[in-house]
C-alpha atoms as a PDB file:
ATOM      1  CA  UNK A   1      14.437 154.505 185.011  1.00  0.00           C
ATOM      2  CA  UNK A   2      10.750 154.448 185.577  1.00  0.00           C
ATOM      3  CA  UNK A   3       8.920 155.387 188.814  1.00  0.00           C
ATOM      4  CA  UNK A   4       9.003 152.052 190.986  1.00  0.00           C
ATOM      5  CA  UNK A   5       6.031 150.943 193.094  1.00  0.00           C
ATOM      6  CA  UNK A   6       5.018 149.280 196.021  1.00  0.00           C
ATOM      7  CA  UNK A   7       3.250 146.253 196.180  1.00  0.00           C
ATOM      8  CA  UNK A   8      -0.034 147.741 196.944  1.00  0.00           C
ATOM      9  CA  UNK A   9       0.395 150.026 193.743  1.00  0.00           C
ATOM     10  CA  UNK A  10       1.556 146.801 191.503  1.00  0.00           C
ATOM     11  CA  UNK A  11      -1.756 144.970 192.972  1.00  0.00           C
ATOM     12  CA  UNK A  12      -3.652 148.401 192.096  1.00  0.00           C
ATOM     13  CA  UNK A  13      -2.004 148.975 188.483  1.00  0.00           C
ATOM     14  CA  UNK A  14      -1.721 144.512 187.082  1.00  0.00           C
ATOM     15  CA  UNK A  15      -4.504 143.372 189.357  1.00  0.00           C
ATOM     16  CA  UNK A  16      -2.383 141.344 191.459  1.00  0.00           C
ATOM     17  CA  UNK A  17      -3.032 140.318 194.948  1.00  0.00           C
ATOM     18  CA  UNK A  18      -0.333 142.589 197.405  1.00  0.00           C
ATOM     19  CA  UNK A  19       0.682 139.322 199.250  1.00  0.00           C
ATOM     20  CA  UNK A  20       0.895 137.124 196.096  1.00  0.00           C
ATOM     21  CA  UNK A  21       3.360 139.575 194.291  1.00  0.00           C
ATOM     22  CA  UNK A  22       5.965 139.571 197.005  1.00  0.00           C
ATOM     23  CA  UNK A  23       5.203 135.768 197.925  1.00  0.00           C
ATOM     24  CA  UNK A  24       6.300 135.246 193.530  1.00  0.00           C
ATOM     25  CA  UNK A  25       8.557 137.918 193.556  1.00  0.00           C
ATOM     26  CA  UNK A  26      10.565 135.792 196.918  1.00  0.00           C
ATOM     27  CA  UNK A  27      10.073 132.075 195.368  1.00  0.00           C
ATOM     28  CA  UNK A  28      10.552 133.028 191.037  1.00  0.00           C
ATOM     29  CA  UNK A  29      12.643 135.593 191.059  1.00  0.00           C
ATOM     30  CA  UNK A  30      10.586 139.097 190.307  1.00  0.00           C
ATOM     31  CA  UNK A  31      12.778 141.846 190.556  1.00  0.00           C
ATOM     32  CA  UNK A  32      12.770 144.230 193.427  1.00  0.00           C
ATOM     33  CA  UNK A  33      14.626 146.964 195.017  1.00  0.00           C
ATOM     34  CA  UNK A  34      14.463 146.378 198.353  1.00  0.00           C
ATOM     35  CA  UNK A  35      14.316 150.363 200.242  1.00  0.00           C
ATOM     36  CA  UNK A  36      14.100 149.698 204.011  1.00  0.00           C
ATOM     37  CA  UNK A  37      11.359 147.545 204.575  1.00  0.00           C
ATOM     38  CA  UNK A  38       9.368 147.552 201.334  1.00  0.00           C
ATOM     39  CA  UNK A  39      10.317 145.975 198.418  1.00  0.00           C
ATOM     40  CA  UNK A  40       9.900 148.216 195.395  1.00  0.00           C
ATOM     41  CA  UNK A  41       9.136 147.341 191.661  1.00  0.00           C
ATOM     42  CA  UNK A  42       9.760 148.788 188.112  1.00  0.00           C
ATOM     43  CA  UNK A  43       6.578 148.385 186.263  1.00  0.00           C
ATOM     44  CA  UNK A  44       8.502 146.870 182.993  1.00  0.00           C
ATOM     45  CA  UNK A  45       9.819 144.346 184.907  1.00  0.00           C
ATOM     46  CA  UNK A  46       6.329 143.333 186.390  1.00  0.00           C
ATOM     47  CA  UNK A  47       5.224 143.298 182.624  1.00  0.00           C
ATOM     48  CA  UNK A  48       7.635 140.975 181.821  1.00  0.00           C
ATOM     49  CA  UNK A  49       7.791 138.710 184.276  1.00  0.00           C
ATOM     50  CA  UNK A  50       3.413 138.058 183.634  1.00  0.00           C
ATOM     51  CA  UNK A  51       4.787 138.278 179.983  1.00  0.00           C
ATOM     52  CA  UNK A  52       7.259 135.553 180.680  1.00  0.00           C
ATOM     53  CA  UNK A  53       4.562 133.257 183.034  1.00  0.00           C
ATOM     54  CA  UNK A  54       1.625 132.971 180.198  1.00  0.00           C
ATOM     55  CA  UNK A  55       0.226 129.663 179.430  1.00  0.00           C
ATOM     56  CA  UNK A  56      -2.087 128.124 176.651  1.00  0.00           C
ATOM     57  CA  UNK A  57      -4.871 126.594 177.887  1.00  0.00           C
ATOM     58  CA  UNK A  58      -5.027 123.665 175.092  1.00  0.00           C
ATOM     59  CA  UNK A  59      -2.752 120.514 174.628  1.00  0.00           C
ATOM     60  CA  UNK A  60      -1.306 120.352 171.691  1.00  0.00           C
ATOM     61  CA  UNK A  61      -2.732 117.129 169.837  1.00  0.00           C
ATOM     62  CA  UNK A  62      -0.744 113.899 170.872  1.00  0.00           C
ATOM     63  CA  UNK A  63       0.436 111.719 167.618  1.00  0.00           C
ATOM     64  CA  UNK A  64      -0.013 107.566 168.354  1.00  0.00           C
ATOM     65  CA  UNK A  65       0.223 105.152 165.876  1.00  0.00           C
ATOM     66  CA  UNK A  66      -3.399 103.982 164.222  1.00  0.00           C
ATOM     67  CA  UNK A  67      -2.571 100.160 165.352  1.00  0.00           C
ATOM     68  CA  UNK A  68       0.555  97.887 166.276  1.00  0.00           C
ATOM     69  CA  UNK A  69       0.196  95.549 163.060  1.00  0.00           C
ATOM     70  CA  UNK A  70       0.049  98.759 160.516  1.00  0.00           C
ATOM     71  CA  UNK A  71       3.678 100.021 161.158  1.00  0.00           C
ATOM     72  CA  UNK A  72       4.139 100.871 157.548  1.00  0.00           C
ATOM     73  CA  UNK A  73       1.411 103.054 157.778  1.00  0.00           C
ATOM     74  CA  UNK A  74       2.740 105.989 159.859  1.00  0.00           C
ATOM     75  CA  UNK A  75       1.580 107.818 162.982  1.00  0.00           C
ATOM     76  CA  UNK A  76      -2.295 109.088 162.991  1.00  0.00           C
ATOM     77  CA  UNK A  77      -4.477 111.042 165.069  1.00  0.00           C
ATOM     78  CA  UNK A  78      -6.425 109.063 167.731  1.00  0.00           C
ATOM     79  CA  UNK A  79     -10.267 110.377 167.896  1.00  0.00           C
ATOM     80  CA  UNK A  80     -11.138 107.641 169.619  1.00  0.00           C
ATOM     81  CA  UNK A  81     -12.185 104.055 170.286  1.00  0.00           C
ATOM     82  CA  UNK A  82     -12.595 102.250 167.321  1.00  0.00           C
ATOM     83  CA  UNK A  83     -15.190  99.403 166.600  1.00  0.00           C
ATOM     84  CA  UNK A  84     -14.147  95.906 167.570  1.00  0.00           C
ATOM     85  CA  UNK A  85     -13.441  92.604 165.911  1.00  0.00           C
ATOM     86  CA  UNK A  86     -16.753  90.307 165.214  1.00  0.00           C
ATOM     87  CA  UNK A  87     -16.832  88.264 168.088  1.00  0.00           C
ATOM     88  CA  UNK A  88     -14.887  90.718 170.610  1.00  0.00           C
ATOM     89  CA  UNK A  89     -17.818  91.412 172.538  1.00  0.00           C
ATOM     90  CA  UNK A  90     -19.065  87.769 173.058  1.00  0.00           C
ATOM     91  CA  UNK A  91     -15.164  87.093 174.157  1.00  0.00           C
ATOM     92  CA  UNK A  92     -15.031  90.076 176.589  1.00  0.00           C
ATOM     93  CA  UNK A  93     -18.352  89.084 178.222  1.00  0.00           C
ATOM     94  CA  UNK A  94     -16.684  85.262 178.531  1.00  0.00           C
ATOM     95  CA  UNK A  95     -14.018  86.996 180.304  1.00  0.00           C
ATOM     96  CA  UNK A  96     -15.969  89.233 182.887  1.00  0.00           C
ATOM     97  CA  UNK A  97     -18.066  85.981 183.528  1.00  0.00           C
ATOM     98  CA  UNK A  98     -15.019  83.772 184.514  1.00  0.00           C
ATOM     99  CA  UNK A  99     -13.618  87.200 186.588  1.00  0.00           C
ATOM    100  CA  UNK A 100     -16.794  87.114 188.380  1.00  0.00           C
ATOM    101  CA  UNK A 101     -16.877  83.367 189.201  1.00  0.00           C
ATOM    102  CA  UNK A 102     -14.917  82.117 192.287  1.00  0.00           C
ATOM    103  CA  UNK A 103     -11.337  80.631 192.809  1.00  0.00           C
ATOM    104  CA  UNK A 104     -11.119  76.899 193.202  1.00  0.00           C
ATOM    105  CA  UNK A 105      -7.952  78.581 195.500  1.00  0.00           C
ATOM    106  CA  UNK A 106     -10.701  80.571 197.426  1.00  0.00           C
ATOM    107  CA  UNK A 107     -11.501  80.253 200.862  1.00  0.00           C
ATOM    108  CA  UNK A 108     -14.631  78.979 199.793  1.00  0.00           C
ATOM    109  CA  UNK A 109     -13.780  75.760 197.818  1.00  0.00           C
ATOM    110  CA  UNK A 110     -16.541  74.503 195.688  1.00  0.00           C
ATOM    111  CA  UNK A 111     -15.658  70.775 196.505  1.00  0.00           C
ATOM    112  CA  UNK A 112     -16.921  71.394 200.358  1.00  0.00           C
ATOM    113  CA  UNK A 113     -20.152  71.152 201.325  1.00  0.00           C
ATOM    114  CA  UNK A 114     -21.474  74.806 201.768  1.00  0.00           C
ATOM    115  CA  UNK A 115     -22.999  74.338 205.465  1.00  0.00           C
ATOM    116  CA  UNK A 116     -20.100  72.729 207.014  1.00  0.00           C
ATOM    117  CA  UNK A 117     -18.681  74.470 209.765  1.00  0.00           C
ATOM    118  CA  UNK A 118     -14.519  75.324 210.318  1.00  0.00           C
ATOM    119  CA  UNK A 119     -12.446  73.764 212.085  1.00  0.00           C
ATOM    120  CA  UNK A 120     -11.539  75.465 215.384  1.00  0.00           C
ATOM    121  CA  UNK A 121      -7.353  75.304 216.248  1.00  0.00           C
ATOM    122  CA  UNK A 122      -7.728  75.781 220.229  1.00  0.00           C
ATOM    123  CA  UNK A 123      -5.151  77.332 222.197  1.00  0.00           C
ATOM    124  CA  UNK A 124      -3.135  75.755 224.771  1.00  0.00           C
ATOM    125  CA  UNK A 125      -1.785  78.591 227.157  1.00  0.00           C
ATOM    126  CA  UNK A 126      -0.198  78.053 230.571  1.00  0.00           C
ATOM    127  CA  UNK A 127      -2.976  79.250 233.496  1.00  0.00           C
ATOM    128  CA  UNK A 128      -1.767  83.033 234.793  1.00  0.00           C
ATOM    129  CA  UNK A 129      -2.912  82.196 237.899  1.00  0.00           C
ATOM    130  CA  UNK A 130      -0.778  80.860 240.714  1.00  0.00           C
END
């Protein structure tokens, strides 16, 4: 068996923050020996329990289909937006203008005049005083 270590030694040897190491080693599972207090651990098994945590960095490249109409065609790689349809712009700016216009459901209705006031509901509550 190899020589065990403390915390502070592991942190010393891997670069490993003390607290972190016995925080991962409680929550996933690092082995220990616990010897009164202190929790002790065998160097291999530090090695591969980093060994077993590494990560890539990169995403492996998602597969979409070029377009719904060309199912025949397969799966591609999407790099991207792809020009639109003659005309598509014109449409989309038709669009954004009618978004931008207001309701005929709105509070402010287009069919009333624009400086008349609201009408006022008033309140008919029995007088608290006696």
């Amino acid at each position: 068996m190899a020589r065990l270590m403390t915390a502070k030694q592991v942190a010393e040897e891997f670069g490993i923050p003390s607290e972190r190491t016995v925080r991962t080693m409680r929550a996933d599972g690092l082995p220990a020996v616990r010897f009164g207090k202190a929790y002790l651990f065998d160097p291999d098994d530090v090695r591969g329990f980093i060994a077993s945590r590494k990560v890539t960095t990169c995403r492996a490249r998602t597969e979409v289909p070029i377009s719904t109409s060309s199912a025949t065609v397969g799966a591609g790689i999407s790099n991207g937006a792809k020009p639109g349809a003659p005309g598509s712009s014109a449409r989309a700016l038709e669009i954004a203008k009618r978004l931008k216009s207001p309701s005929p459901t709105s509070s402010v209705n287009a069919s009333e005049p624009a400086g008349r006031p609201g009408r006022v509901i008033r309140a008919d509550f029995p007088s608290t005083t006696r």
